[in-house]
C-alpha atoms as a PDB file:
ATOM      1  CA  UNK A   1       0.000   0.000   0.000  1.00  0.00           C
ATOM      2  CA  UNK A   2       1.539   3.233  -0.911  1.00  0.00           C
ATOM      3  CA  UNK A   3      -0.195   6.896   0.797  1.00  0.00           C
ATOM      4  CA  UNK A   4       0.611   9.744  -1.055  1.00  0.00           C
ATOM      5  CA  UNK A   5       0.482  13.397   0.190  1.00  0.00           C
ATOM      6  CA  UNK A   6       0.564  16.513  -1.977  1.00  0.00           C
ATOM      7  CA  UNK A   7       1.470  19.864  -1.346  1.00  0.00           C
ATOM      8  CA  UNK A   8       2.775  23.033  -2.405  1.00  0.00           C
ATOM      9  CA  UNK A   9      -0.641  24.470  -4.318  1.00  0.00           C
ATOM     10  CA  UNK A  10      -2.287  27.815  -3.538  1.00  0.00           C
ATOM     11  CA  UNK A  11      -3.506  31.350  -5.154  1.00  0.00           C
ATOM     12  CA  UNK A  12      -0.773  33.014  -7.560  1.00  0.00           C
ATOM     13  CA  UNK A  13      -1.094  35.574 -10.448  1.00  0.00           C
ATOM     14  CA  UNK A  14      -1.213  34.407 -14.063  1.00  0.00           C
ATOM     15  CA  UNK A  15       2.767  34.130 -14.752  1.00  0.00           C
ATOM     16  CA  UNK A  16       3.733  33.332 -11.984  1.00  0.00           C
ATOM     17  CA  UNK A  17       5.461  29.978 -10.608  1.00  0.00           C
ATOM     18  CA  UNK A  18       4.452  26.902  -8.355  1.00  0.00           C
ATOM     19  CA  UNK A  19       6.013  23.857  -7.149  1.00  0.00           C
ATOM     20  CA  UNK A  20       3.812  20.879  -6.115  1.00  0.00           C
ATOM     21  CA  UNK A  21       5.349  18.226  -4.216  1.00  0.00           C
ATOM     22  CA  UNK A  22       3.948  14.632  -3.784  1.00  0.00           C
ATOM     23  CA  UNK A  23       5.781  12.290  -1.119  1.00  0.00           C
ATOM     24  CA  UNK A  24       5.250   8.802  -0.444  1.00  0.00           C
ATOM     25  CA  UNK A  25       5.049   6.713   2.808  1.00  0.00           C
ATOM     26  CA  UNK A  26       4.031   2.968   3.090  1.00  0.00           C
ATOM     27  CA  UNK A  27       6.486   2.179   0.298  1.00  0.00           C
ATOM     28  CA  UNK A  28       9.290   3.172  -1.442  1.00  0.00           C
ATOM     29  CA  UNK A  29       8.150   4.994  -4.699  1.00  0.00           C
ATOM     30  CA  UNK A  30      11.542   3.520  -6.762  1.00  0.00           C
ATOM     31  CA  UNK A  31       9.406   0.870  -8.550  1.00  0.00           C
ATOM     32  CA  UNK A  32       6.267   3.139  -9.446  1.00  0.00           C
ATOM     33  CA  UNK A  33       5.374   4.994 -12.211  1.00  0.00           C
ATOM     34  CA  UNK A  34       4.207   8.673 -11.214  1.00  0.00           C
ATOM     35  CA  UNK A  35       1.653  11.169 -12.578  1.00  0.00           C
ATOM     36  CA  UNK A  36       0.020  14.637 -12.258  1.00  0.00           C
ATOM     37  CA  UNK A  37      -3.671  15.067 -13.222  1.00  0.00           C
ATOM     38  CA  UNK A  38      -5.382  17.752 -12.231  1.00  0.00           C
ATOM     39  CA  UNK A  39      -9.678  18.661 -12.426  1.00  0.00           C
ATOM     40  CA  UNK A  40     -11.107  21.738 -12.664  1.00  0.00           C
ATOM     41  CA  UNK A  41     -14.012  22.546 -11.412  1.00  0.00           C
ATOM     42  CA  UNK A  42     -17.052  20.638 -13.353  1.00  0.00           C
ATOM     43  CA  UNK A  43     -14.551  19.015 -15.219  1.00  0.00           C
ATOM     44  CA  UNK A  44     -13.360  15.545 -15.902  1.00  0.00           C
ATOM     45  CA  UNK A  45      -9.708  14.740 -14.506  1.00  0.00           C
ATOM     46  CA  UNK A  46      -7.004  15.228 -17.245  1.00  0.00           C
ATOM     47  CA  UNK A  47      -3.609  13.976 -17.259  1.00  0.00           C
ATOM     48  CA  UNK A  48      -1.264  16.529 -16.867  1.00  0.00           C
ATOM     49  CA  UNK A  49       2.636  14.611 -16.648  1.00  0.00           C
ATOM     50  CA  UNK A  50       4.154  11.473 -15.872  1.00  0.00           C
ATOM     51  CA  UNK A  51       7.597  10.109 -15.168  1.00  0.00           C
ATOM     52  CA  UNK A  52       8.465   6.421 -15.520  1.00  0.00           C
ATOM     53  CA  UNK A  53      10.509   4.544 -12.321  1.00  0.00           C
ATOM     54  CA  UNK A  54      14.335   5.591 -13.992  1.00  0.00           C
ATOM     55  CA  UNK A  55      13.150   9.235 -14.903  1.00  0.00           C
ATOM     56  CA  UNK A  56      14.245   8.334 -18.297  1.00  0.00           C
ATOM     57  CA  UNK A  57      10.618   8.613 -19.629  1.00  0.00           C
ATOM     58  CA  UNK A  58       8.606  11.392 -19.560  1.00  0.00           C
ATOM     59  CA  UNK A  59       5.194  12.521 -21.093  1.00  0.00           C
ATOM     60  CA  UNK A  60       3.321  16.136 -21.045  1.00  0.00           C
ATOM     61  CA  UNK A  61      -0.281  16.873 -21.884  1.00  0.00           C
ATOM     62  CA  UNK A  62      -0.158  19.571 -25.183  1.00  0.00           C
ATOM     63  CA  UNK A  63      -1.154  22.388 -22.693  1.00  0.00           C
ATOM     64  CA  UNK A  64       1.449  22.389 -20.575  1.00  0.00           C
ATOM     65  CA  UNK A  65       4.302  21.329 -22.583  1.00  0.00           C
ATOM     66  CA  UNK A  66       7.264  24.297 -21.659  1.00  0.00           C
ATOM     67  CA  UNK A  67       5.649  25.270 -18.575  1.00  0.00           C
ATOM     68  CA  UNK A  68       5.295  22.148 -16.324  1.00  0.00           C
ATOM     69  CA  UNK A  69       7.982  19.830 -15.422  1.00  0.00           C
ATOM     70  CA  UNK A  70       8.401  16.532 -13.327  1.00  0.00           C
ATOM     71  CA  UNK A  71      10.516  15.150 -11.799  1.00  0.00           C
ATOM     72  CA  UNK A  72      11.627  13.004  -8.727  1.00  0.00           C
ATOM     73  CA  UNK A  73      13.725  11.494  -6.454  1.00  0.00           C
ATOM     74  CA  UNK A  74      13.436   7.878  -5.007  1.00  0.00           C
ATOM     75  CA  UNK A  75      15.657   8.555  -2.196  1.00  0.00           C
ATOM     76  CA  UNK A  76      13.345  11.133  -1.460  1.00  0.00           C
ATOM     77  CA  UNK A  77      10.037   9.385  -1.952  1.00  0.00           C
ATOM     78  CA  UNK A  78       9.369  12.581  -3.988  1.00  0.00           C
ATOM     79  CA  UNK A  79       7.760  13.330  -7.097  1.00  0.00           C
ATOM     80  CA  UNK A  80       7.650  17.529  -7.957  1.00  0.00           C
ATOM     81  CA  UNK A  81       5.390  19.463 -10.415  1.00  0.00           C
ATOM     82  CA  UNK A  82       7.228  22.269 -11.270  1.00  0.00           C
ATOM     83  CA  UNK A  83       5.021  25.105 -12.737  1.00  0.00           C
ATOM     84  CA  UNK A  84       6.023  27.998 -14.497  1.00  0.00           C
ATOM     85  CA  UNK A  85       4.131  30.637 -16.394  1.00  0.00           C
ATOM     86  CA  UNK A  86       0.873  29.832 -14.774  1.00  0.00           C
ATOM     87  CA  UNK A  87      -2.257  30.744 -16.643  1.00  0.00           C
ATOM     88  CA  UNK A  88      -5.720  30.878 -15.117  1.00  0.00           C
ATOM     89  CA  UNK A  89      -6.957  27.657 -17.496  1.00  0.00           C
ATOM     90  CA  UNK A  90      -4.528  25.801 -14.838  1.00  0.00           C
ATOM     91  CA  UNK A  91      -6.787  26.264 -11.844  1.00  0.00           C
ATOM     92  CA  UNK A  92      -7.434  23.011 -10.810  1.00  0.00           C
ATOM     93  CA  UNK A  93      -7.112  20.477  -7.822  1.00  0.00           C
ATOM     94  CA  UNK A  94      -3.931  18.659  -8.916  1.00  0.00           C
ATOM     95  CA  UNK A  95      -3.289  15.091  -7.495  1.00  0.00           C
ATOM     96  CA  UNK A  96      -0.444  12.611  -7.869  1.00  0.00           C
ATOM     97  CA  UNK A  97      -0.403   8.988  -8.486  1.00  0.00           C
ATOM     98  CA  UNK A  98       1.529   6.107  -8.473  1.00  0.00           C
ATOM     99  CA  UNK A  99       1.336   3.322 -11.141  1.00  0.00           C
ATOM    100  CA  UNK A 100       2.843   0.126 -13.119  1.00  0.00           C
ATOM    101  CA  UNK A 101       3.591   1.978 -16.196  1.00  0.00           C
ATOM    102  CA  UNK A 102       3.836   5.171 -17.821  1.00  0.00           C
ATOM    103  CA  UNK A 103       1.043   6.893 -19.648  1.00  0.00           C
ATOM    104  CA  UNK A 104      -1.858   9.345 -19.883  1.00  0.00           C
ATOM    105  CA  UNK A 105      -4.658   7.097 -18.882  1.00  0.00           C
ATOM    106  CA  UNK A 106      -5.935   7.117 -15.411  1.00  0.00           C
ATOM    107  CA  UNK A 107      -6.473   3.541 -15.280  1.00  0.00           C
ATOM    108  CA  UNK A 108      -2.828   3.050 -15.290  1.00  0.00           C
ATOM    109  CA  UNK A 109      -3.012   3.911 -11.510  1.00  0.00           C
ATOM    110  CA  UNK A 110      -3.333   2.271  -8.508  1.00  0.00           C
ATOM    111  CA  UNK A 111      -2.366   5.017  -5.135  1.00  0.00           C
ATOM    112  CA  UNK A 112      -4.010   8.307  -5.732  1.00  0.00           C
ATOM    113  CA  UNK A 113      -3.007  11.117  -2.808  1.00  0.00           C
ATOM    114  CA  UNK A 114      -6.344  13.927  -2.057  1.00  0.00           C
ATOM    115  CA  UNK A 115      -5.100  16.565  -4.142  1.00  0.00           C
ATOM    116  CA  UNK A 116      -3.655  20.287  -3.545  1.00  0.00           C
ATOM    117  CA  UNK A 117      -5.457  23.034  -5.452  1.00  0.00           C
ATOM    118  CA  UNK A 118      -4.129  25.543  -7.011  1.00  0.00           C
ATOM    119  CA  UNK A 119      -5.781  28.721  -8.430  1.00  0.00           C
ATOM    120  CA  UNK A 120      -4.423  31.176 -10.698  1.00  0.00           C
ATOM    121  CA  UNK A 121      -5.276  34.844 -10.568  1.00  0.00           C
ATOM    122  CA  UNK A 122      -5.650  37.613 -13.437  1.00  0.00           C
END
């Protein structure tokens, strides 16, 4: 069983910069596959990023490619969201996961954490 816990979202101004962190207890995140999706509100969950095991593999949705980047550290039992250039289309509640392979489909997913939310300002 793996418990995930994200943090790191709150209010900014369109342009400006976020990092979301997601760590892991219950088991060591070296053998997962880890994701970003994020749902706005009366929206369906979208994938947002995901990083394979190695951090060799990585995979963006269109609409944040060159603004958003992931990454992690298994010593750490850390996976980050780094966002830059926020616009307010990127309000959301943004939640991590932890899978058995890399991809853009939710179903790949097995440990979902409760989500941070961040809100971006005009």
């Amino acid at each position: 069983q793996v418990q995930l816990v994200e943090s790191g979202g709150g209010l900014v101004q369109a342009g400006g910069s976020l990092r979301l962190s997601c760590t892991a207890s219950g088991r060591t995140l070296g053998s997962y596959a880890m994701g970003w999706f994020r749902q706005a509100p009366g929206k369906e969950r979208e994938f947002v990023a995901t990083i394979s095991w190695s951090s060799m593999t990585k995979l963006y949705a269109e609409s944040v490619k060159g603004r958003l980047t992931i990454s992690r550290d298994n010593a750490k039992n850390t996976v980050w969201l780094q966002m830059n250039s926020l616009k307010p289309e990127d309000t959301a509640d943004y939640y991590c996961a932890a899978g058995r392979a890399v991809g853009r489909s939710a179903s790949l997913y097995d440990y979902w954490g409760q989500g941070t939310q961040v809100t971006v300002s005009w």
